[in-house]
C-alpha atoms as a PDB file:
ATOM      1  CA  UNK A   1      96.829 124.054 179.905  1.00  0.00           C
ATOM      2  CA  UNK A   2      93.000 124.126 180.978  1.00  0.00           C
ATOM      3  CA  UNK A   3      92.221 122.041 177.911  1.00  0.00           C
ATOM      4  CA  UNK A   4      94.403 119.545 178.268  1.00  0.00           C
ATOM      5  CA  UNK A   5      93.432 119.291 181.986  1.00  0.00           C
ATOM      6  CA  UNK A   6      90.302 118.624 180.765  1.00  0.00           C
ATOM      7  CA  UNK A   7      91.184 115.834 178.338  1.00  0.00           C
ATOM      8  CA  UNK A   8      93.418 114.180 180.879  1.00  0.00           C
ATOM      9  CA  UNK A   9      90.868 114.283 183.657  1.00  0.00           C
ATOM     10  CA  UNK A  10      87.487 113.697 181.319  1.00  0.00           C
ATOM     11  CA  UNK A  11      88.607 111.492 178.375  1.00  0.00           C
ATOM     12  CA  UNK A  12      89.722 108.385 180.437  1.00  0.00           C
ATOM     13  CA  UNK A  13      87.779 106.551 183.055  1.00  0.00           C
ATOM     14  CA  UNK A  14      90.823 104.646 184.044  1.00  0.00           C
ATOM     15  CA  UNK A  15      92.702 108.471 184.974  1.00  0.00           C
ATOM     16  CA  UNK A  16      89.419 109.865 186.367  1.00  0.00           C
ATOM     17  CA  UNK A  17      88.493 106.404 188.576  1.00  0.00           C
ATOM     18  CA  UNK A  18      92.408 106.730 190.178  1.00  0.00           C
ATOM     19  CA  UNK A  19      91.554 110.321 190.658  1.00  0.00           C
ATOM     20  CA  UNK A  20      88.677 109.576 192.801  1.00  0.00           C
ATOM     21  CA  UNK A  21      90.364 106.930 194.615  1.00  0.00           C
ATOM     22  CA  UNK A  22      93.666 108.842 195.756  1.00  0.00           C
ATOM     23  CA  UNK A  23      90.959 111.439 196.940  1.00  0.00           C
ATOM     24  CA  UNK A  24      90.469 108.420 199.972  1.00  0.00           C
ATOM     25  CA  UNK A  25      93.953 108.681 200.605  1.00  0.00           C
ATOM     26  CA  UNK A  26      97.873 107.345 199.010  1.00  0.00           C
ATOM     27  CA  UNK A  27      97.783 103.831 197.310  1.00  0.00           C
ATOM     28  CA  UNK A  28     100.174 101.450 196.053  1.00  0.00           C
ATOM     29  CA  UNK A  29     100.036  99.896 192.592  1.00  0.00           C
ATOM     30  CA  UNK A  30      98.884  96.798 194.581  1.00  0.00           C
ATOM     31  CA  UNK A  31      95.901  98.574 195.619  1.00  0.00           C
ATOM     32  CA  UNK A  32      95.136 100.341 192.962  1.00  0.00           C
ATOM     33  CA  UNK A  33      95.033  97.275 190.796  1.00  0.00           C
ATOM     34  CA  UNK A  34      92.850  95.745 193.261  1.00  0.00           C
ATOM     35  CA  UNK A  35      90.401  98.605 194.134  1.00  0.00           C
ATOM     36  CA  UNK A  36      89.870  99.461 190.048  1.00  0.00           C
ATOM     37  CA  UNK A  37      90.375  96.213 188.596  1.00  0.00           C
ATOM     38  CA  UNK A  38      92.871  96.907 186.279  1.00  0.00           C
ATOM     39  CA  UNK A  39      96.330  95.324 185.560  1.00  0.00           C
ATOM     40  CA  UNK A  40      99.661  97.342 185.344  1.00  0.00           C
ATOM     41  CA  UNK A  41     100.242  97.497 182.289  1.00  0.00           C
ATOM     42  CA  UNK A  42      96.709  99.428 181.460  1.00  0.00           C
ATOM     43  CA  UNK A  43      96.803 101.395 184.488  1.00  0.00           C
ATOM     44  CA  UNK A  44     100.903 102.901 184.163  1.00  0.00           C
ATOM     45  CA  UNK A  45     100.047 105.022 181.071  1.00  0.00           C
ATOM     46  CA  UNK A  46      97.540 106.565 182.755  1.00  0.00           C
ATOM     47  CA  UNK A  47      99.245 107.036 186.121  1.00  0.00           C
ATOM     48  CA  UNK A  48     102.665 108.642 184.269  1.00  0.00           C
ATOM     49  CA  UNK A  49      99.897 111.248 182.344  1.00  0.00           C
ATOM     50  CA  UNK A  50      98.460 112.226 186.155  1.00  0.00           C
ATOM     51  CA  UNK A  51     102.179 112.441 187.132  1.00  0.00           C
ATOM     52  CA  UNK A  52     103.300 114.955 183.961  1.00  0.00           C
ATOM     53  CA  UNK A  53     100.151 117.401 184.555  1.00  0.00           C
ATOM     54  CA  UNK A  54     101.394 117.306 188.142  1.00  0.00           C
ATOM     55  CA  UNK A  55      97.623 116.370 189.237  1.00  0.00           C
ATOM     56  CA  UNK A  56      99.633 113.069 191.354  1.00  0.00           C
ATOM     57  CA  UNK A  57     103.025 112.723 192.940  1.00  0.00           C
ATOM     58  CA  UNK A  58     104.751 109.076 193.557  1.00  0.00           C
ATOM     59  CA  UNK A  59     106.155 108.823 197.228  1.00  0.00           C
ATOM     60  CA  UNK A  60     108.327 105.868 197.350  1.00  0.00           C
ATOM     61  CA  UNK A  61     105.865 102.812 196.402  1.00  0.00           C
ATOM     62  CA  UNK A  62     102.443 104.667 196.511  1.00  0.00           C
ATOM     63  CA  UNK A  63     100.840 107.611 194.416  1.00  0.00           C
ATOM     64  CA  UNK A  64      99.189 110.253 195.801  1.00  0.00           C
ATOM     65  CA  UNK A  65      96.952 113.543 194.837  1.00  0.00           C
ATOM     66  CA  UNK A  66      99.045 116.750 194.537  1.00  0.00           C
ATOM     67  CA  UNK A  67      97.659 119.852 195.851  1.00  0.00           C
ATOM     68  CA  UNK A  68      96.635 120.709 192.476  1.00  0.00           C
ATOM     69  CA  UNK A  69      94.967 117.283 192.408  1.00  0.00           C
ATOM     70  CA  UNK A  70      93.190 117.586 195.694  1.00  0.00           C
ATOM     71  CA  UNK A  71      91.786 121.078 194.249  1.00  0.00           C
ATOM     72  CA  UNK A  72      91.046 119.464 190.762  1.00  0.00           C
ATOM     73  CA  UNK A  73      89.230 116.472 192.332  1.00  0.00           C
ATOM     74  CA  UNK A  74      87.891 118.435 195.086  1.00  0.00           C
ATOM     75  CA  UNK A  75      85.926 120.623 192.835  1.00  0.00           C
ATOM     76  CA  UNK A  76      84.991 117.466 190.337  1.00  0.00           C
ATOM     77  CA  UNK A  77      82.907 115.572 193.162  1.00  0.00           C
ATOM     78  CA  UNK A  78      80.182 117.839 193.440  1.00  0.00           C
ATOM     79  CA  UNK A  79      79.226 117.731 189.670  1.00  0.00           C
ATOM     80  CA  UNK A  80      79.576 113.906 189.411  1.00  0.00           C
ATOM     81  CA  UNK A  81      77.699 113.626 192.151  1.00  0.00           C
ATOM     82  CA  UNK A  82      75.051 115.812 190.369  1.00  0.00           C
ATOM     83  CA  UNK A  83      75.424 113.715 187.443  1.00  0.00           C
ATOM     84  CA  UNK A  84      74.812 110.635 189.392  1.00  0.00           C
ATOM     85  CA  UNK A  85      71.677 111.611 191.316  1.00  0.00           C
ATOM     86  CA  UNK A  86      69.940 112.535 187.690  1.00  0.00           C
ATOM     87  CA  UNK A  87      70.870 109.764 185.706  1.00  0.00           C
ATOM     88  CA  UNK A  88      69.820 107.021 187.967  1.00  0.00           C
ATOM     89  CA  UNK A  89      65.950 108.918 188.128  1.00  0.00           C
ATOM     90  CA  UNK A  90      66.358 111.167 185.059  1.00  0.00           C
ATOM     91  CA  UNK A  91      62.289 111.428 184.052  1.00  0.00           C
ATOM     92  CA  UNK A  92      61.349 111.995 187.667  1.00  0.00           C
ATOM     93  CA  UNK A  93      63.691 115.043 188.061  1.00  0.00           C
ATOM     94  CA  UNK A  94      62.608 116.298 184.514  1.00  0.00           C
ATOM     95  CA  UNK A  95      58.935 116.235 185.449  1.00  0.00           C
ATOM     96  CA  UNK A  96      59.286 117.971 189.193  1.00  0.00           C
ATOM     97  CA  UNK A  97      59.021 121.409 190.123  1.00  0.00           C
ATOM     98  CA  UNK A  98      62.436 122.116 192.086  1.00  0.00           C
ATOM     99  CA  UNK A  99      61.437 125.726 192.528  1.00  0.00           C
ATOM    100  CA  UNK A 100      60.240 125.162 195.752  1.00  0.00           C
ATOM    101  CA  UNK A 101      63.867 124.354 196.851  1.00  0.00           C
ATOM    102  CA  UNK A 102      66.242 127.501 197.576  1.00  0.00           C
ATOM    103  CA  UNK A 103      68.723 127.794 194.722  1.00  0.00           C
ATOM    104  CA  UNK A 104      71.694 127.438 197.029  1.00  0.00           C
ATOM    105  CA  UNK A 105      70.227 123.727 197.533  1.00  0.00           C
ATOM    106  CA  UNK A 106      69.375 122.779 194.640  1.00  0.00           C
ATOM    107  CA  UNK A 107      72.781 123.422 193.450  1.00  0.00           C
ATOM    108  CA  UNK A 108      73.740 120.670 195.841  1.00  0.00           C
ATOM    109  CA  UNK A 109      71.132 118.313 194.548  1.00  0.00           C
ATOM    110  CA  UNK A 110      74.290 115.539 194.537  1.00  0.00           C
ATOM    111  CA  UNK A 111      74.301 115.549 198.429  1.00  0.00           C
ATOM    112  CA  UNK A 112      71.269 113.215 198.184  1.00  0.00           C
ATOM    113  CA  UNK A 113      73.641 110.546 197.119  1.00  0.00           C
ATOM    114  CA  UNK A 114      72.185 107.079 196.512  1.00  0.00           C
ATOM    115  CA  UNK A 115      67.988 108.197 196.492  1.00  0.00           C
ATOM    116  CA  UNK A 116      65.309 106.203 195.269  1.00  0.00           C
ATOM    117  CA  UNK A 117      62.413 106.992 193.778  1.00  0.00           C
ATOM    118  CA  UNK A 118      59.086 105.609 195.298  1.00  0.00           C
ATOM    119  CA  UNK A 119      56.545 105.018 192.553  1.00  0.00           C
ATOM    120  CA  UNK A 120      52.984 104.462 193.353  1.00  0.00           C
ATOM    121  CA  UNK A 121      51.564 100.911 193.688  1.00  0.00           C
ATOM    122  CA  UNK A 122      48.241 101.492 191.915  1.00  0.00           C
ATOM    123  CA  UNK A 123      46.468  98.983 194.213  1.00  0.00           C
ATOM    124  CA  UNK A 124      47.673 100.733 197.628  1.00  0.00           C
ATOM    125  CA  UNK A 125      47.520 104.433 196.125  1.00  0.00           C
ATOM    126  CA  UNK A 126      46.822 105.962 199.719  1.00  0.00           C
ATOM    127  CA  UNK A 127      48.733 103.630 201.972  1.00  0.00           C
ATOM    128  CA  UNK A 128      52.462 105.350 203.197  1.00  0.00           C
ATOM    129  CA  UNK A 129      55.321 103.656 201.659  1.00  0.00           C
ATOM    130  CA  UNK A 130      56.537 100.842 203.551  1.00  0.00           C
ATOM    131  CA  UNK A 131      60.061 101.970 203.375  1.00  0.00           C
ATOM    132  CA  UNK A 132      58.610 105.171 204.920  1.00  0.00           C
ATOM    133  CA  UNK A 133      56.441 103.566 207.558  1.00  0.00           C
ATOM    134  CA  UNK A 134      59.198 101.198 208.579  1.00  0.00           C
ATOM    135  CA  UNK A 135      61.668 103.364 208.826  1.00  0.00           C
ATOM    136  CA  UNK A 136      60.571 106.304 210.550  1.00  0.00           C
ATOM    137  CA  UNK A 137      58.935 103.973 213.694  1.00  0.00           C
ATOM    138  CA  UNK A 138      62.428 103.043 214.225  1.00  0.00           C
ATOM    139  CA  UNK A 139      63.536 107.245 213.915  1.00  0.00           C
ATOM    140  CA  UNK A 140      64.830 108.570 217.248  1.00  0.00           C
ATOM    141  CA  UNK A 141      64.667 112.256 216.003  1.00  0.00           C
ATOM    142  CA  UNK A 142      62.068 113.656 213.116  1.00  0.00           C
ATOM    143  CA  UNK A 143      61.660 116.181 211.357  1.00  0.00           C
ATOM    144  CA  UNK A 144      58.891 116.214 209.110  1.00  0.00           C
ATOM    145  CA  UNK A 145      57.004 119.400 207.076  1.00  0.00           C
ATOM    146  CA  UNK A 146      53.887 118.708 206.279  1.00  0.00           C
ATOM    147  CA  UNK A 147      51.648 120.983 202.925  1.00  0.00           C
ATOM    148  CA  UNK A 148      48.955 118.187 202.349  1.00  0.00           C
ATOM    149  CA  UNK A 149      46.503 115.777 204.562  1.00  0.00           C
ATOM    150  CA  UNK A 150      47.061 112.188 204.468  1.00  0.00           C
ATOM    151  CA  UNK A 151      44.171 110.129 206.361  1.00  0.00           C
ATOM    152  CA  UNK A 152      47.329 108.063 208.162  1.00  0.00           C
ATOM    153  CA  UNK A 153      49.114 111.160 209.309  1.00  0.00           C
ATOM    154  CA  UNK A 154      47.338 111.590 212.240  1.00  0.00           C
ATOM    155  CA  UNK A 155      47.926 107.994 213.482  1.00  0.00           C
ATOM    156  CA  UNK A 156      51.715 107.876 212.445  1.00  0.00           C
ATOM    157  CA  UNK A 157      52.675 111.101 214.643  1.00  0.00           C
ATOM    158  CA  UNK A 158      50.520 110.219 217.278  1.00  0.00           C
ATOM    159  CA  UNK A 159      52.479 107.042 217.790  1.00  0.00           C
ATOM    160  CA  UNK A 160      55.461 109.125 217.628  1.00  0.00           C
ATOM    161  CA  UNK A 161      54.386 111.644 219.893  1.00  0.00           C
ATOM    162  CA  UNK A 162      53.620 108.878 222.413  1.00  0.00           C
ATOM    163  CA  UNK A 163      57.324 107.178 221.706  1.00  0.00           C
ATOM    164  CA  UNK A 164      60.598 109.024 222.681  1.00  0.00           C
ATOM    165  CA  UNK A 165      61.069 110.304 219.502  1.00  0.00           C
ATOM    166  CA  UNK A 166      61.777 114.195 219.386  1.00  0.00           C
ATOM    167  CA  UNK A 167      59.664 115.349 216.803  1.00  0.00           C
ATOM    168  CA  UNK A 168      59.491 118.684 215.252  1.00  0.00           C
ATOM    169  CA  UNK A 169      56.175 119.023 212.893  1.00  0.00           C
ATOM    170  CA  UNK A 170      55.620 122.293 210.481  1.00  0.00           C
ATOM    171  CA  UNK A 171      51.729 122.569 208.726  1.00  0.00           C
ATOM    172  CA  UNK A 172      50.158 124.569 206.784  1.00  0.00           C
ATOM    173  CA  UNK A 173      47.387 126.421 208.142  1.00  0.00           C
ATOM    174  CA  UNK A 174      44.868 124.067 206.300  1.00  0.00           C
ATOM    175  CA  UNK A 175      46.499 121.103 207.313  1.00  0.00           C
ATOM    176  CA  UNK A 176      46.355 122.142 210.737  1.00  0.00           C
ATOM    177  CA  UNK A 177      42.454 122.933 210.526  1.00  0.00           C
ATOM    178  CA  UNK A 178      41.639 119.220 209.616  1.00  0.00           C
ATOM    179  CA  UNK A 179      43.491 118.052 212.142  1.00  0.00           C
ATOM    180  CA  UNK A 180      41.677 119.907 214.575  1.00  0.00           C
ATOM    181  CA  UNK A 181      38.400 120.083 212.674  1.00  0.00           C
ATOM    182  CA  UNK A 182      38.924 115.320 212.045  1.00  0.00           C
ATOM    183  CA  UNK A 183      40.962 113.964 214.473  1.00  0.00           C
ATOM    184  CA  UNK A 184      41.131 116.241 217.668  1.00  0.00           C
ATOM    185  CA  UNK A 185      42.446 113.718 219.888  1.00  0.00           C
ATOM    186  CA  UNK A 186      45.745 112.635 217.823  1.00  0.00           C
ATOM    187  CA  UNK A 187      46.191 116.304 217.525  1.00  0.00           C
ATOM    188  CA  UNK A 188      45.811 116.828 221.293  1.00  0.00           C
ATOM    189  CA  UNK A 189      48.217 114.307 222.028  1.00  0.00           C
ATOM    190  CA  UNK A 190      50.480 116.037 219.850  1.00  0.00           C
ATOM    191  CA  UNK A 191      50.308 119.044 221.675  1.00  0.00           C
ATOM    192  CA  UNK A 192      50.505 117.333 224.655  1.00  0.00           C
ATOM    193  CA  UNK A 193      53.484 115.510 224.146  1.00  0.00           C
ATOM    194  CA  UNK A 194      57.054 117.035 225.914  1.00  0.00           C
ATOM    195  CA  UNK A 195      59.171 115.922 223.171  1.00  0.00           C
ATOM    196  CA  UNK A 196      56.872 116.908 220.110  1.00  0.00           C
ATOM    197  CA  UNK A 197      56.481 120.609 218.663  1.00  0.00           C
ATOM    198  CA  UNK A 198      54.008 121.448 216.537  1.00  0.00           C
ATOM    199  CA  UNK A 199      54.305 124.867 214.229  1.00  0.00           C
ATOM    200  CA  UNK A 200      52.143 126.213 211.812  1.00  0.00           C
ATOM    201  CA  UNK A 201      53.025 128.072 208.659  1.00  0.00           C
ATOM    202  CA  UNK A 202      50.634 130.342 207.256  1.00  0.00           C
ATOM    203  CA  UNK A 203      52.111 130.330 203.965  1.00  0.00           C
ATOM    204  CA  UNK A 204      52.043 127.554 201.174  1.00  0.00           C
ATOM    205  CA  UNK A 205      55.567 125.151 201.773  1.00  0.00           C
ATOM    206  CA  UNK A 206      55.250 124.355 197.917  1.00  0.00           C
ATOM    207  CA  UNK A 207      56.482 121.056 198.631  1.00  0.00           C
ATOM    208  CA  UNK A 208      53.638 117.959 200.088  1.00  0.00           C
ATOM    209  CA  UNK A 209      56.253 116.498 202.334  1.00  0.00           C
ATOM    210  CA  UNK A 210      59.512 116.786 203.811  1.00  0.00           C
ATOM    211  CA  UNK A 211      60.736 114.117 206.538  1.00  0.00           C
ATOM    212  CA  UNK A 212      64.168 113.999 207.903  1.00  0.00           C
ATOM    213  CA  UNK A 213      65.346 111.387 210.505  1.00  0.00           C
ATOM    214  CA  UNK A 214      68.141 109.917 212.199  1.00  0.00           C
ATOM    215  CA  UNK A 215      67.937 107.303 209.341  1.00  0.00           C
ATOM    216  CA  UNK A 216      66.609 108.934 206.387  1.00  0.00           C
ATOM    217  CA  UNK A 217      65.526 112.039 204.204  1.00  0.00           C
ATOM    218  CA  UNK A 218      62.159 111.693 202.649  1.00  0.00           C
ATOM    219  CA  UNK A 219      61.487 114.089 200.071  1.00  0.00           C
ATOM    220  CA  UNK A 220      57.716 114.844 197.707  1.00  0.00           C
ATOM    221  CA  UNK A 221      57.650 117.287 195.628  1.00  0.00           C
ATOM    222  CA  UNK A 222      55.602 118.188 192.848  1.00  0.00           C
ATOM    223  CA  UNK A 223      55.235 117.809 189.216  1.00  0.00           C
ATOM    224  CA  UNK A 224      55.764 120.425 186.791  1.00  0.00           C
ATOM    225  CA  UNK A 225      51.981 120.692 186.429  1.00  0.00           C
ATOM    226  CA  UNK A 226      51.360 121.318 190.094  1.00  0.00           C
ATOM    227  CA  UNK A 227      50.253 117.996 190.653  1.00  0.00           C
ATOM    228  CA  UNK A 228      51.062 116.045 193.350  1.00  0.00           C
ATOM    229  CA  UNK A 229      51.266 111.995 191.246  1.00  0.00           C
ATOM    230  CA  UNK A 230      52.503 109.748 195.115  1.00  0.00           C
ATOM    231  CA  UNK A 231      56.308 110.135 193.749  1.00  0.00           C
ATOM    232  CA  UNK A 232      59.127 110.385 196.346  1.00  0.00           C
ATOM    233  CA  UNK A 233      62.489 110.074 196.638  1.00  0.00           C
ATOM    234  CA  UNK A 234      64.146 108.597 199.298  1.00  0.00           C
ATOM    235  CA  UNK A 235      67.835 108.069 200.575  1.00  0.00           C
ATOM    236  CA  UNK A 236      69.525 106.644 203.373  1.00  0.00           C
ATOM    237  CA  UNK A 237      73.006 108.531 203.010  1.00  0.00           C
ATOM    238  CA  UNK A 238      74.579 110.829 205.572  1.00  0.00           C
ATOM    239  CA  UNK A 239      75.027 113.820 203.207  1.00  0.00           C
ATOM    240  CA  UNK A 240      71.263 113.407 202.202  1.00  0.00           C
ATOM    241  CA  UNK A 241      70.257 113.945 205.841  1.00  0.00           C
ATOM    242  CA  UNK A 242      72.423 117.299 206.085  1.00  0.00           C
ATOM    243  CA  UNK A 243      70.356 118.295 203.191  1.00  0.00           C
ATOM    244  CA  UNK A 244      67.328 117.530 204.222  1.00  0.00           C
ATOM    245  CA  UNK A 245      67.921 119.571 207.282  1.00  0.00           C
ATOM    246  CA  UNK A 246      68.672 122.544 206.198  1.00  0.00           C
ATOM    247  CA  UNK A 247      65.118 122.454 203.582  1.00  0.00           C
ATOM    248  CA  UNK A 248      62.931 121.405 206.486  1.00  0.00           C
ATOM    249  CA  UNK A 249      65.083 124.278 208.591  1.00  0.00           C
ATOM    250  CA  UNK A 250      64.517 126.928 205.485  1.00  0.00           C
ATOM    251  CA  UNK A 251      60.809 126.134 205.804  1.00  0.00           C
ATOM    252  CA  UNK A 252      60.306 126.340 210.267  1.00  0.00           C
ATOM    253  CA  UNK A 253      61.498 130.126 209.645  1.00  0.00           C
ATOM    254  CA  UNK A 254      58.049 130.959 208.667  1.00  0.00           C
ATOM    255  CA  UNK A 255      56.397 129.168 211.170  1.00  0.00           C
ATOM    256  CA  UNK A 256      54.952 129.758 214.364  1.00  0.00           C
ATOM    257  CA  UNK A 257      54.513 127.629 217.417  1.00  0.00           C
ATOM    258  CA  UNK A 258      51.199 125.959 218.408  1.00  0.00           C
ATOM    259  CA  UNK A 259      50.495 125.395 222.056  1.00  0.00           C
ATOM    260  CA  UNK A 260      46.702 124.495 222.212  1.00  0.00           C
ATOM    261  CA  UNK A 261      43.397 123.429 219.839  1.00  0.00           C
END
């Protein structure tokens, strides 16, 4: 029975695409001609095969998932997901180092939804994405982890800290010391700042950059060399943002609070 659950579910886009749909909610043949543009008489073979394996019930005019079905297509999202997030970047996910990310997340890779990766422009290697800069000036709430020291850091959460952005900012100890040791005065106005905390992690994050806004979840890791190459990925979607949270959150345990230079 598992097999041919398998074959009905995996070996036609048509069956698998209605799947997904009834998943939104109950649909009429009208709609589901219109929604998977497809005519009856390709899509009622497939719809009395969903019926028979019980995976979709008819109710009147429209078709809906079974309880079965919701648990079938319930448990299928999560991997398709998955499979979307690699394919559209496959290379850059084979050449990172995800062992910085708890295994519990990285499971759930597929949350990031619709990410793109930011490759460097060679002729503005040390400039911040613009889709980065743009973006998080127009952030209400950030939360960003910082493992490396970018010469426009200082600037960029300075402005922040001065906005009313609530910002929450984790560095690594060496981080931290260039801040204080190159640009006191953006750092003091971090401190200074009521809606800005600044916390310090003595141990290595593993990962250059973590930012998660109101907007977006901005993610660097490194490559499976330990070199950092100016790659992120970047995504807009709600389920991303969750995500994001809970890394940056995984990462704050370690840290500790910083008051004063």
């Amino acid at each position: 029975m598992s097999s041919s659950l398998c074959d009905t579910i995996w070996l036609s886009e048509k069956r698998k695409n209605l799947l997904l749909l009834l998943m939104e909610g109950p649909r009429d043949i009208e709609q589901i001609k219109t929604s998977l543009n497809v005519n009856s008489k390709a899509m009622m073979p497939q719809i009395k095969i969903l019926n028979k394996q019980g995976l979709i019930l008819q109710n009147g005019n429209t078709y809906e998932l079974s309880d079965i079905g919701t648990l079938v297509v319930g448990n299928m999202l999560p991997l398709l997901n998955t499979l979307e997030v690699i394919e559209e970047n496959k290379e850059y996910w084979a050449s990172r180092d995800v062992s910085a990310i708890p295994h519990d997340l990285f499971m759930r890779l597929g949350e990031l939804g619709e990410c793109m990766v930011i490759e460097p422009d060679l002729n503005h290697l040390f400039d911040l994405p613009r889709e980065f800069t743009e973006n998080i000036m127009k952030s209400r709430s950030i939360l960003s982890s910082l493992s490396y020291y970018h010469p426009l850091y200082p600037s960029l959460y300075s402005k922040l800290a001065k906005s009313k952005a609530e910002v929450e900012l984790v560095l690594t100890e060496s981080v931290f010391e260039r801040l204080k040791n190159e640009t006191p005065d953006e750092l003091r106005s971090l401190l200074e700042s009521e809606n800005t905390t600044v916390m310090v992690c003595g141990e290595s994050l593993n990962i250059p950059t973590i930012v998660v806004t109101d907007r977006f979840m901005y993610l660097c890791l490194f490559d499976r060399q330990g070199k950092y190459d100016h790659r992120k990925v970047m995504s807009f979607d709600e389920s991303a943002l969750c995500w994001g949270r809970e890394l940056f959150k995984h990462y704050k345990k370690s840290a500790r609070k910083v008051t004063d230079i």
